[in-house]
N, C-alpha and C. Protein backbone atom coordinates (compact mmCIF):
# COMPACT_ATOMS: atom_id res chain seq x y z
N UNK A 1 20.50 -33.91 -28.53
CA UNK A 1 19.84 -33.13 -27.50
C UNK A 1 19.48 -31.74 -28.01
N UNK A 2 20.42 -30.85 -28.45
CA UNK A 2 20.32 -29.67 -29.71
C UNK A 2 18.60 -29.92 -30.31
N UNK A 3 18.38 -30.92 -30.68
CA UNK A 3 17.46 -31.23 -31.80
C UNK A 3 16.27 -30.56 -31.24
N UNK A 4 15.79 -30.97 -29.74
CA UNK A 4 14.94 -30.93 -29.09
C UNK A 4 14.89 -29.59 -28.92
N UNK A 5 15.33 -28.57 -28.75
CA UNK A 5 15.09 -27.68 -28.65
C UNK A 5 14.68 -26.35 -29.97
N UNK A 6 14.32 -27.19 -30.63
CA UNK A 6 14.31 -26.84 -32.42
C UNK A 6 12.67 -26.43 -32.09
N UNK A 7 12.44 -25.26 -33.12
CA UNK A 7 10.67 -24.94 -33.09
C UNK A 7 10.54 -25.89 -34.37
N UNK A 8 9.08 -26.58 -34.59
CA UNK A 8 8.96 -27.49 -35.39
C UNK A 8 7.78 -26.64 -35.96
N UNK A 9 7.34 -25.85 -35.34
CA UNK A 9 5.71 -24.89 -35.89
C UNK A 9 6.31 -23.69 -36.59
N UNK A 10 7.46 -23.30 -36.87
CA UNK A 10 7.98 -22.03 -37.64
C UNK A 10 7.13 -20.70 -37.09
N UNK A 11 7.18 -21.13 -35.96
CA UNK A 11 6.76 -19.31 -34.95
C UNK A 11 7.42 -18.89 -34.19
N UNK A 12 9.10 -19.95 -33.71
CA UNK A 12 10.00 -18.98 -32.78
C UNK A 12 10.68 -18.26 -33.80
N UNK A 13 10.84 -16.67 -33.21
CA UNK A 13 11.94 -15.70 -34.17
C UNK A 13 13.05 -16.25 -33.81
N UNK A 14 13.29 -17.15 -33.26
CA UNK A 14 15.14 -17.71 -32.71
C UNK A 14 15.37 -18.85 -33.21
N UNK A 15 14.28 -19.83 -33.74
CA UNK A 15 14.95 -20.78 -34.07
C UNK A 15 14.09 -22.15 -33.01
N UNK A 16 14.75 -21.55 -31.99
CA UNK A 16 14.36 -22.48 -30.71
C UNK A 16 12.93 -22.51 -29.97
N UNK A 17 12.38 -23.48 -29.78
CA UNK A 17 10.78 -23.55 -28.81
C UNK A 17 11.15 -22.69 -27.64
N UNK A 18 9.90 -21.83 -27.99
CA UNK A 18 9.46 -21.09 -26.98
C UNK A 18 8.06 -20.86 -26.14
N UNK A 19 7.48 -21.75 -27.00
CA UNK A 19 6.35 -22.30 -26.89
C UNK A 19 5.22 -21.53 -27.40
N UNK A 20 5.72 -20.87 -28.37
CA UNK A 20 4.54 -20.09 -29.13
C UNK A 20 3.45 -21.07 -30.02
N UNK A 21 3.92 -22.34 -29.96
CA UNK A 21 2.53 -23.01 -30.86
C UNK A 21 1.74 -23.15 -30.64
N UNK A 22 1.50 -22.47 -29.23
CA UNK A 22 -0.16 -23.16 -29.14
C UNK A 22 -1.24 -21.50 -28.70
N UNK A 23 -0.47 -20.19 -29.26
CA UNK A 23 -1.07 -19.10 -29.20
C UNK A 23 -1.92 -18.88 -30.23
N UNK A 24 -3.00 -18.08 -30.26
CA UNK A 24 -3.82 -17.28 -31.74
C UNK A 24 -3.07 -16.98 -31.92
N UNK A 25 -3.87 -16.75 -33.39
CA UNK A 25 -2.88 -15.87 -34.22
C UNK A 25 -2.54 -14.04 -33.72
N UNK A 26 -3.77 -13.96 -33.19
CA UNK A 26 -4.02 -12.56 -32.61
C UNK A 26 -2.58 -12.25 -31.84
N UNK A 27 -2.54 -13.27 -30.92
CA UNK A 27 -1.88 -13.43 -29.71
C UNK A 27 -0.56 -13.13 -29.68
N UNK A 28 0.31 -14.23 -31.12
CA UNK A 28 1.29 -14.71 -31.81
C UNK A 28 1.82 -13.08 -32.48
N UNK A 29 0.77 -12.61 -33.33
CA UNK A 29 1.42 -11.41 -33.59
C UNK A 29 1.79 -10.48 -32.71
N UNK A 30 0.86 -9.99 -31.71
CA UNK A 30 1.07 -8.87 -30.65
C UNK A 30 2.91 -9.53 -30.23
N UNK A 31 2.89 -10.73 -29.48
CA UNK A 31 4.20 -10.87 -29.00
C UNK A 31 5.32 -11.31 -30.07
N UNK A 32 5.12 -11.12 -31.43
CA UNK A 32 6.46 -11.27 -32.25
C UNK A 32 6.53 -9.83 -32.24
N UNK A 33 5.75 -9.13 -32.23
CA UNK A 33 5.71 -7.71 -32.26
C UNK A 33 6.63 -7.36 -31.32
N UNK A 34 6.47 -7.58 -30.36
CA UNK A 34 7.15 -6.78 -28.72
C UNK A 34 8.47 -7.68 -28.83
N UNK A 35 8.35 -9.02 -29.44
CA UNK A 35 10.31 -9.35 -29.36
C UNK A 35 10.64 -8.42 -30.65
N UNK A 36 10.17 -8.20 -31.53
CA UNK A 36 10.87 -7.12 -32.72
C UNK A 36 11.60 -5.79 -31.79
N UNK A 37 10.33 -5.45 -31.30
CA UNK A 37 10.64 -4.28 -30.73
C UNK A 37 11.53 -4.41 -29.55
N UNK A 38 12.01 -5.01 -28.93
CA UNK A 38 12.84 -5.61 -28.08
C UNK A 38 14.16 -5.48 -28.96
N UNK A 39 14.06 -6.61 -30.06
CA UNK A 39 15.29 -6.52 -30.62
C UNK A 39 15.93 -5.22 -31.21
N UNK A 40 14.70 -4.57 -31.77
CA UNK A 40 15.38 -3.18 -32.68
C UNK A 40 16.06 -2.35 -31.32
N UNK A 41 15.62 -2.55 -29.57
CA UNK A 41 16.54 -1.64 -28.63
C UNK A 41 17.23 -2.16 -28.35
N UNK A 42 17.59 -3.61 -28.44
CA UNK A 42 18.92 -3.98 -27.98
C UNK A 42 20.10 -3.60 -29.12
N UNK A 43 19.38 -3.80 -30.92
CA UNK A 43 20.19 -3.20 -31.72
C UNK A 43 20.82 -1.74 -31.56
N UNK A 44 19.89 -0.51 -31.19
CA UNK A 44 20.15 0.76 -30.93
C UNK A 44 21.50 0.59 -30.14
N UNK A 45 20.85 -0.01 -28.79
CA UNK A 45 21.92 0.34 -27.68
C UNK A 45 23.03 -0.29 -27.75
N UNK A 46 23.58 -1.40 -28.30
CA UNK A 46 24.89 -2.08 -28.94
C UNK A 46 25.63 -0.82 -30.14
N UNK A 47 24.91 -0.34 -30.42
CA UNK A 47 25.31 0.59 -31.54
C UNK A 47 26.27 2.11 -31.35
């Protein structure tokens, strides 16, 4: 069941489908962008 939830297109930053395969590329970057930036404030604020 695990399996299924696997990205098979190498565009989730987690690992897991999120359903980024079927965005542009345009698209794909802007929002890996904003989870980066997401992640670098959750890093800050744990810190």
């Amino acid at each position: 069941m695990a399996e299924a939830n696997k990205c098979g297109c190498g565009r989730s930053p987690s690992g897991k489908c999120i359903g980024w395969h079927g965005l542009s590329e345009d698209d794909y970057q802007k929002r890996l962008a904003a989870y980066q930036a997401r992640q670098a404030e959750k890093a800050t604020k744990a810190a």
